[in-house]
Every structure is written in structure tokens, then in C-alpha cells.
N, C-alpha and C. Protein backbone atom coordinates (compact mmCIF):
# COMPACT_ATOMS: atom_id res chain seq x y z
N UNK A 1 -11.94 -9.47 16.92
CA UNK A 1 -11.35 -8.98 15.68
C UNK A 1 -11.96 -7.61 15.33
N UNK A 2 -11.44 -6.75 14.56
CA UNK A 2 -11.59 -5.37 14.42
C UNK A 2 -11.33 -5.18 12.56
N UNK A 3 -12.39 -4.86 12.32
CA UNK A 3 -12.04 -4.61 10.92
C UNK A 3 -11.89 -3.38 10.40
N UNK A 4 -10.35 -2.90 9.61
CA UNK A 4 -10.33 -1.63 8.65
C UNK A 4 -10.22 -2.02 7.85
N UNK A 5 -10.43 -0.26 7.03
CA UNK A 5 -10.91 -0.34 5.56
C UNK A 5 -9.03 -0.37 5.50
N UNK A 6 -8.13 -0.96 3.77
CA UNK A 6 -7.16 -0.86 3.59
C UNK A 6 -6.51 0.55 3.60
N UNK A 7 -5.40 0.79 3.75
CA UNK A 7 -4.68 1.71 3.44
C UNK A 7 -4.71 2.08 1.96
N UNK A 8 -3.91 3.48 1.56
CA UNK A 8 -4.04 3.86 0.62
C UNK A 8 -3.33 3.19 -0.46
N UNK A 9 -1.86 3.30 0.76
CA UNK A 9 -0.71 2.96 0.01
C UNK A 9 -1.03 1.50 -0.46
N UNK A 10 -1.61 0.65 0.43
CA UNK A 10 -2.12 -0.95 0.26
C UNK A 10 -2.63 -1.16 -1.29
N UNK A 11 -3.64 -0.39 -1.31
CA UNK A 11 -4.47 0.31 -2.34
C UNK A 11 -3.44 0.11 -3.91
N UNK A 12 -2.92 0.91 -3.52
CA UNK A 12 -2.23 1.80 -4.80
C UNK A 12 -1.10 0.71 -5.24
N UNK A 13 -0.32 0.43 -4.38
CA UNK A 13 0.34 -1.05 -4.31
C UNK A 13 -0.03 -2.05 -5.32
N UNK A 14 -1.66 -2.35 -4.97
CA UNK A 14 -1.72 -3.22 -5.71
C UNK A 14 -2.41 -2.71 -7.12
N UNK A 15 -2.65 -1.82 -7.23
CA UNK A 15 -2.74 -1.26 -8.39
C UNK A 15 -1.67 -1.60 -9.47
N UNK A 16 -0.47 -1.06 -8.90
CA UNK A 16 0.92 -0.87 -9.64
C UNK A 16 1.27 -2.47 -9.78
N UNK A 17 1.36 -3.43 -9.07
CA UNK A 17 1.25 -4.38 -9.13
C UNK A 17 0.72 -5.24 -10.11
N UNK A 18 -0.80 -5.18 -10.28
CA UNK A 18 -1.65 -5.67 -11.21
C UNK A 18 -1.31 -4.83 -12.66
N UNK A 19 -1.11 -3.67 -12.46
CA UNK A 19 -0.37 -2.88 -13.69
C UNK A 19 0.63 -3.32 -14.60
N UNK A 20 1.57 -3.85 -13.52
CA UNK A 20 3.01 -4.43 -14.13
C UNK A 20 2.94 -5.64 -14.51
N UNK A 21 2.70 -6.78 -14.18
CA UNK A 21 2.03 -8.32 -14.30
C UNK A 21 1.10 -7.88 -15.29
N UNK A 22 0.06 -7.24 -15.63
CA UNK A 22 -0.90 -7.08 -16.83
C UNK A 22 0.53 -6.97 -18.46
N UNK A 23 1.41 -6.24 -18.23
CA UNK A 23 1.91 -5.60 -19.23
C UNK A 23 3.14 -6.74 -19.03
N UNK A 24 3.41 -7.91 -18.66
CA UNK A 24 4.59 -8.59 -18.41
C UNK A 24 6.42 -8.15 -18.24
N UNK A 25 5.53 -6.77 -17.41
CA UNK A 25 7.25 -6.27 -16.48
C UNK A 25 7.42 -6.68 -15.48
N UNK A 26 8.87 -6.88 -15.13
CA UNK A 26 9.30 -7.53 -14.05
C UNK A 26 9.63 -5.86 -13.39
N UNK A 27 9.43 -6.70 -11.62
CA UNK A 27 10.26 -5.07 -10.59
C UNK A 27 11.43 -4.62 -11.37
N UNK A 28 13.01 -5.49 -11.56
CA UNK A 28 13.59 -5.00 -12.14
C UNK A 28 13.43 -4.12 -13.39
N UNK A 29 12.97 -4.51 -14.13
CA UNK A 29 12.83 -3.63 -15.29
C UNK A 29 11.86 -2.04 -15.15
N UNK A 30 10.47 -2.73 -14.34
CA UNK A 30 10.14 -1.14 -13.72
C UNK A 30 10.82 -0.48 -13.39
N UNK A 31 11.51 -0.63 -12.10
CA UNK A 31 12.35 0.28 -10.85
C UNK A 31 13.64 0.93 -11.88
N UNK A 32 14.32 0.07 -12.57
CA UNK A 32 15.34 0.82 -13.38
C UNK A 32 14.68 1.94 -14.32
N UNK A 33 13.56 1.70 -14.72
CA UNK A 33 12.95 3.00 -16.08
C UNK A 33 12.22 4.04 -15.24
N UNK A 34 12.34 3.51 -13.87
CA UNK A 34 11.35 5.26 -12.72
C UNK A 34 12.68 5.59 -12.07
N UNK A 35 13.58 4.92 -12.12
CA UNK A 35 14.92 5.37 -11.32
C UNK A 35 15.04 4.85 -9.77
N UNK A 36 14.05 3.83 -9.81
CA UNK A 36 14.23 3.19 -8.44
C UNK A 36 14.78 2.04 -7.69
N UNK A 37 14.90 1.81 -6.60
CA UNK A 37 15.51 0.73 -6.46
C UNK A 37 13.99 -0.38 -6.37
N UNK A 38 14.86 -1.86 -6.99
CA UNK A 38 13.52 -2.47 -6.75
C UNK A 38 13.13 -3.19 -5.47
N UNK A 39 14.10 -2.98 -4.59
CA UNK A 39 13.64 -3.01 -3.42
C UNK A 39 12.49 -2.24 -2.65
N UNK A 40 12.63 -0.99 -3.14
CA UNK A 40 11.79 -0.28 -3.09
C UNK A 40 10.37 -0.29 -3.94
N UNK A 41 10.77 -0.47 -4.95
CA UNK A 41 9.37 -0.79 -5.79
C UNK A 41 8.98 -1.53 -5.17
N UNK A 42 9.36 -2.92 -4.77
CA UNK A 42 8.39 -4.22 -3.85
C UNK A 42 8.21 -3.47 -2.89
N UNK A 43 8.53 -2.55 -2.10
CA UNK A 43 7.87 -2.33 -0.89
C UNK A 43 6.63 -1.91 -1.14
N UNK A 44 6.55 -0.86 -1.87
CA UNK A 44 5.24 -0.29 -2.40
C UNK A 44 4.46 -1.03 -2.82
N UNK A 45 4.83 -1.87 -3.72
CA UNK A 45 3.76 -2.51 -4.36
C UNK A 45 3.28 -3.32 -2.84
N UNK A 46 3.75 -3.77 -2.51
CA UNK A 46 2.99 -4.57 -0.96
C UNK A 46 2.05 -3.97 -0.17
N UNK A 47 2.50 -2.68 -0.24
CA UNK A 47 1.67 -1.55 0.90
C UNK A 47 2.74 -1.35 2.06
N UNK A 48 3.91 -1.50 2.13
CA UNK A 48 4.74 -1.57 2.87
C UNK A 48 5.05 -0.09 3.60
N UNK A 49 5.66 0.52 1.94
CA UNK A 49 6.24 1.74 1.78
C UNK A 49 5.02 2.48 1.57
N UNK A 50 5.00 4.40 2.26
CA UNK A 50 4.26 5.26 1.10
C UNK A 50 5.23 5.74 0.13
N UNK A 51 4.97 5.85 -1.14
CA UNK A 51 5.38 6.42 -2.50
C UNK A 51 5.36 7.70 -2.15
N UNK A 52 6.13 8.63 -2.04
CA UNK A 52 5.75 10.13 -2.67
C UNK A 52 4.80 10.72 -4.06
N UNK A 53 4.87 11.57 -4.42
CA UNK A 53 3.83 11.94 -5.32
C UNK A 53 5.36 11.93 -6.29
N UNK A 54 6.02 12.15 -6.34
CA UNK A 54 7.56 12.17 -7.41
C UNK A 54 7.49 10.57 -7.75
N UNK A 55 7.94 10.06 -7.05
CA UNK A 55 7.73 8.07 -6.67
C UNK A 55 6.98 8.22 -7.48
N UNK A 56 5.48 7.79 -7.26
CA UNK A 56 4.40 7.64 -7.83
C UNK A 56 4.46 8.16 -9.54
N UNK A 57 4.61 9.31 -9.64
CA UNK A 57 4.40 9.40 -10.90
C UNK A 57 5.84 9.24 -11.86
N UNK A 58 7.04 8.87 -11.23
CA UNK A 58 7.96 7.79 -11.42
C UNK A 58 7.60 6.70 -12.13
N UNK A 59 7.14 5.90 -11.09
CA UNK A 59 6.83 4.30 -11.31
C UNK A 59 5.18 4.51 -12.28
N UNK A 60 4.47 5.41 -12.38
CA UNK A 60 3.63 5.30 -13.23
C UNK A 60 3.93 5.51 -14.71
N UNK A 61 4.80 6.68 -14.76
CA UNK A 61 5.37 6.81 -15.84
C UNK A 61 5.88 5.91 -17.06
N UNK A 62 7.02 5.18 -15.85
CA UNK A 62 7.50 3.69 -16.58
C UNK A 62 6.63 2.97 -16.93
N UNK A 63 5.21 2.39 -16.15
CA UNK A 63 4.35 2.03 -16.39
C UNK A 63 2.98 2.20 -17.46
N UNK A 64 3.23 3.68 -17.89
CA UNK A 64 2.48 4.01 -18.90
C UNK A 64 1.59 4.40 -18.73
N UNK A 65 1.44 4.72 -17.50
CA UNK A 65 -0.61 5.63 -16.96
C UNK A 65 0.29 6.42 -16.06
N UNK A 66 -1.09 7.18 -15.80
CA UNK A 66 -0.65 8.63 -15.08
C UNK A 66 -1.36 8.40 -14.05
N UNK A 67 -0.93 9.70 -13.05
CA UNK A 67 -1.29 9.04 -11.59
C UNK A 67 -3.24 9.08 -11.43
N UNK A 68 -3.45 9.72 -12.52
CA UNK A 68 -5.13 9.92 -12.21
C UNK A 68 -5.16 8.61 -12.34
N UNK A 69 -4.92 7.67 -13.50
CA UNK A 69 -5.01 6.96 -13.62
C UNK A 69 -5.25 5.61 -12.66
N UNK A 70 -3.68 5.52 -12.11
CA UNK A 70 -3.50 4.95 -11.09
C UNK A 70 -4.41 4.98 -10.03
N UNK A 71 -5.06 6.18 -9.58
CA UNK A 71 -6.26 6.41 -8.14
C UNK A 71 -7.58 5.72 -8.19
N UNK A 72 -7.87 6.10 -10.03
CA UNK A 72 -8.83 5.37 -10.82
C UNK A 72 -9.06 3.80 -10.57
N UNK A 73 -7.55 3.04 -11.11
CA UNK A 73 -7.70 2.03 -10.92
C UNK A 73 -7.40 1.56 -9.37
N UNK A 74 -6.71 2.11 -8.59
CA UNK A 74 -6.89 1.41 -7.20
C UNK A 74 -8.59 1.74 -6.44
N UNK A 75 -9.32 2.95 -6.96
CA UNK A 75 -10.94 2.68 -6.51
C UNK A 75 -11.64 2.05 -6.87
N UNK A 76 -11.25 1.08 -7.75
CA UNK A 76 -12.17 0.12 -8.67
C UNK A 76 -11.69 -1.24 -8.18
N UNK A 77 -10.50 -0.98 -7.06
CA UNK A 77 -10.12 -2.74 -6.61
C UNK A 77 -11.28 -3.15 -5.78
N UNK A 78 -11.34 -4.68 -5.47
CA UNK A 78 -12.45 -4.86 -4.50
C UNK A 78 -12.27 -5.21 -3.20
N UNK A 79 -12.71 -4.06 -2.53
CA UNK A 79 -12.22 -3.87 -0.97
C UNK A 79 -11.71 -5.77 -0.44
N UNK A 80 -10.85 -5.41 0.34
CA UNK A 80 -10.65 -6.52 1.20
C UNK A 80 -9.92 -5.76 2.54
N UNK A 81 -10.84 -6.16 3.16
CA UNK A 81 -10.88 -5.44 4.31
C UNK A 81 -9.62 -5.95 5.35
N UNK A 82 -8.77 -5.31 6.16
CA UNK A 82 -8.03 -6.06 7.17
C UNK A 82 -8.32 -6.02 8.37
N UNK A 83 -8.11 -7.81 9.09
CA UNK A 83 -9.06 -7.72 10.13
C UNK A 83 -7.64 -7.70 10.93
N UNK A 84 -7.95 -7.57 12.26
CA UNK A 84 -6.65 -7.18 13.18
C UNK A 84 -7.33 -7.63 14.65
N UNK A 85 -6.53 -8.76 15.23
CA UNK A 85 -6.60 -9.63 16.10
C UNK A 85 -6.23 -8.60 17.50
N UNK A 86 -7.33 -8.45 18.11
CA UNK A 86 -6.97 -7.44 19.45
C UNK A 86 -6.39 -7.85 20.31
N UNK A 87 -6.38 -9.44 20.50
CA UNK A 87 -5.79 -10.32 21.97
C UNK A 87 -4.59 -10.96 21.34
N UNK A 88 -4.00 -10.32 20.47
CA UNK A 88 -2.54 -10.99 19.81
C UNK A 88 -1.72 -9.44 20.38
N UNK A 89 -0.56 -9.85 20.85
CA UNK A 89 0.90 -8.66 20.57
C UNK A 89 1.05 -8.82 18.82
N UNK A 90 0.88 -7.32 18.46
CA UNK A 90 1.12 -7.26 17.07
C UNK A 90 2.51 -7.83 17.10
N UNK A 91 3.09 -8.11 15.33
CA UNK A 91 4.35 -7.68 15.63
C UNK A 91 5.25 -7.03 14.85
N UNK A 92 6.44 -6.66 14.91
CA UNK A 92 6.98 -5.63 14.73
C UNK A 92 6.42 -5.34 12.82
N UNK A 93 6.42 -4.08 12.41
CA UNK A 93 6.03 -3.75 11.41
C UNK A 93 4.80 -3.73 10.90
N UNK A 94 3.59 -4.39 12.20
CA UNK A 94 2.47 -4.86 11.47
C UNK A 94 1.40 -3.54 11.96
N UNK A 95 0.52 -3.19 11.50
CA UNK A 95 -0.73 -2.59 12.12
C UNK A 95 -1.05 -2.85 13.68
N UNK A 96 -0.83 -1.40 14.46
CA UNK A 96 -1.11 -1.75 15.85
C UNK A 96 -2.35 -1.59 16.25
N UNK A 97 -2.70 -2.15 17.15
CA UNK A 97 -4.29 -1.85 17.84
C UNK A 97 -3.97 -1.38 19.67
N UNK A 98 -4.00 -0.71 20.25
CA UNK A 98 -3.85 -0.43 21.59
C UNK A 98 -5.23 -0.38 22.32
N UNK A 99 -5.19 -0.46 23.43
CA UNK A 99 -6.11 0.17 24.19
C UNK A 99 -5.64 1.58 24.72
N UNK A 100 -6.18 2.48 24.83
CA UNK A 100 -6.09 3.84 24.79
C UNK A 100 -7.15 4.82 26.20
N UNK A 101 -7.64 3.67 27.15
CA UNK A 101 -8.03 4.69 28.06
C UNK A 101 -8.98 5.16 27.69
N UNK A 102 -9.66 6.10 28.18
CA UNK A 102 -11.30 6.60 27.18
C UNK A 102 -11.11 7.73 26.54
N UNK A 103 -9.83 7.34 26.23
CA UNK A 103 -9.77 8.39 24.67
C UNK A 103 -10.53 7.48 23.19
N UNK A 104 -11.53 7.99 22.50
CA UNK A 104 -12.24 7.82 21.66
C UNK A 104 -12.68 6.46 21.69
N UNK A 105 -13.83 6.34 22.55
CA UNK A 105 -14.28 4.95 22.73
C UNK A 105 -13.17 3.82 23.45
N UNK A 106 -11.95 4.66 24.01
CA UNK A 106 -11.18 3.12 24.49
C UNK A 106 -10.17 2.78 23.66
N UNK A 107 -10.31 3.09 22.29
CA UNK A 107 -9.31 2.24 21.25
C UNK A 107 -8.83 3.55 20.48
N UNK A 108 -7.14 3.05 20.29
CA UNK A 108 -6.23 4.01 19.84
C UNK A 108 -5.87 2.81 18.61
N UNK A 109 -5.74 3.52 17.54
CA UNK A 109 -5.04 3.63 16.59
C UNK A 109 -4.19 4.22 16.32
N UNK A 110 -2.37 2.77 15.29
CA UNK A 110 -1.75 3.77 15.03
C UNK A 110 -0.77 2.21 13.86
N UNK A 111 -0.14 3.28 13.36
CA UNK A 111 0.37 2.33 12.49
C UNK A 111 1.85 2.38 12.69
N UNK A 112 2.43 1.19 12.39
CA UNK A 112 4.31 0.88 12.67
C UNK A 112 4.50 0.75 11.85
């Protein structure tokens, strides 16, 4: 097993997440007041999607904090690290791990 630190977007995700559930909004009602679809809002909030910086201060907006805000509160989440199984075929959409030849120690990183 191989452990990274989360993504940003992971991060920020659940920021917006814990944001919206704190204040008892539903996706629908967010995504319609940032102009988004809430398909899209769930992606983000998952870590799925990256947000643009427009996005972002979109869905913060509706939300009522600003994006400092938002960075604020996703550095104050408490790491949970993702571990990533080297002798599994990822699969589709998930975090890849390769072997890479002796380019940088052997192991390539890359994300799907």
C-alpha cells in the first residue's frame, strides 16, 4: 500500500460539503443560487470534479463565505490520508499507481 496526502479538490469538496449540511442546504438549492448544475455540485463536493476559481467562488457565494474562507476551512480538515493498493488494476476513474521504469525511484504517478 502507498500512502498520499488528499487532493485539493478532495479537500475543498469536503469543505463545501460540511458548509452546506452545517447551514441545512440541499445540492439542489445550492447549485441553482451559483448557477450550477447539481450534478456538478456533487461532483465537487466528492473530489471528483476540479471547480474553477469562477465555480468556486460561485458555489461559495451561494454559500455565504468567500473563497479565503473556504481554503481556511479545508486546512483545518483532518488529514485522511489515501492509501492506494499497488497489486490491484485500478479502476476506471480511480487514482492510478504505475510502475514507471527508473524514472523517479520506479513509481509514476498520475491521476484518471
Amino acid at each position: 500500500m502507498t500512502t498520499l496526502e488528499p487532493l485539493l479538490r478532495e479537500l475543498l469538496g469536503q469543505a463545501l460539503r460540511s458548509r452546506r449540511r452545517e447551514h441545512g442546504r440541499t445540492l439542489a438549492d445550492v447549485a441553482a443560487q451559483a448557477g450550477v448544475s447539481m450534478q456538478h455540485l456533487s461532483d465537487v463536493e466528492r473530489g471528483r470534479k476540479d471547480a474553477s476559481s469562477e465555480m468556486l467562488a460561485a458555489i461559495c457565494g451561494a454559500l455565504g463565505l468567500s473563497v479565503a474562507q473556504l481554503m481556511a476551512a479545508a486546512a483545518q480538515l483532518p488529514a485522511r490520508p489515501v492509501l492506494l493498493d499497488l497489486t490491484r488494476t485500478p479502476e476506471i476513474g480511480s487514482r492510478t499507481v504505475r510502475q514507471a521504469g527508473a524514472l523517479h525511484g520506479g513509481v509514476m504517478l498520475s491521476a484518471a
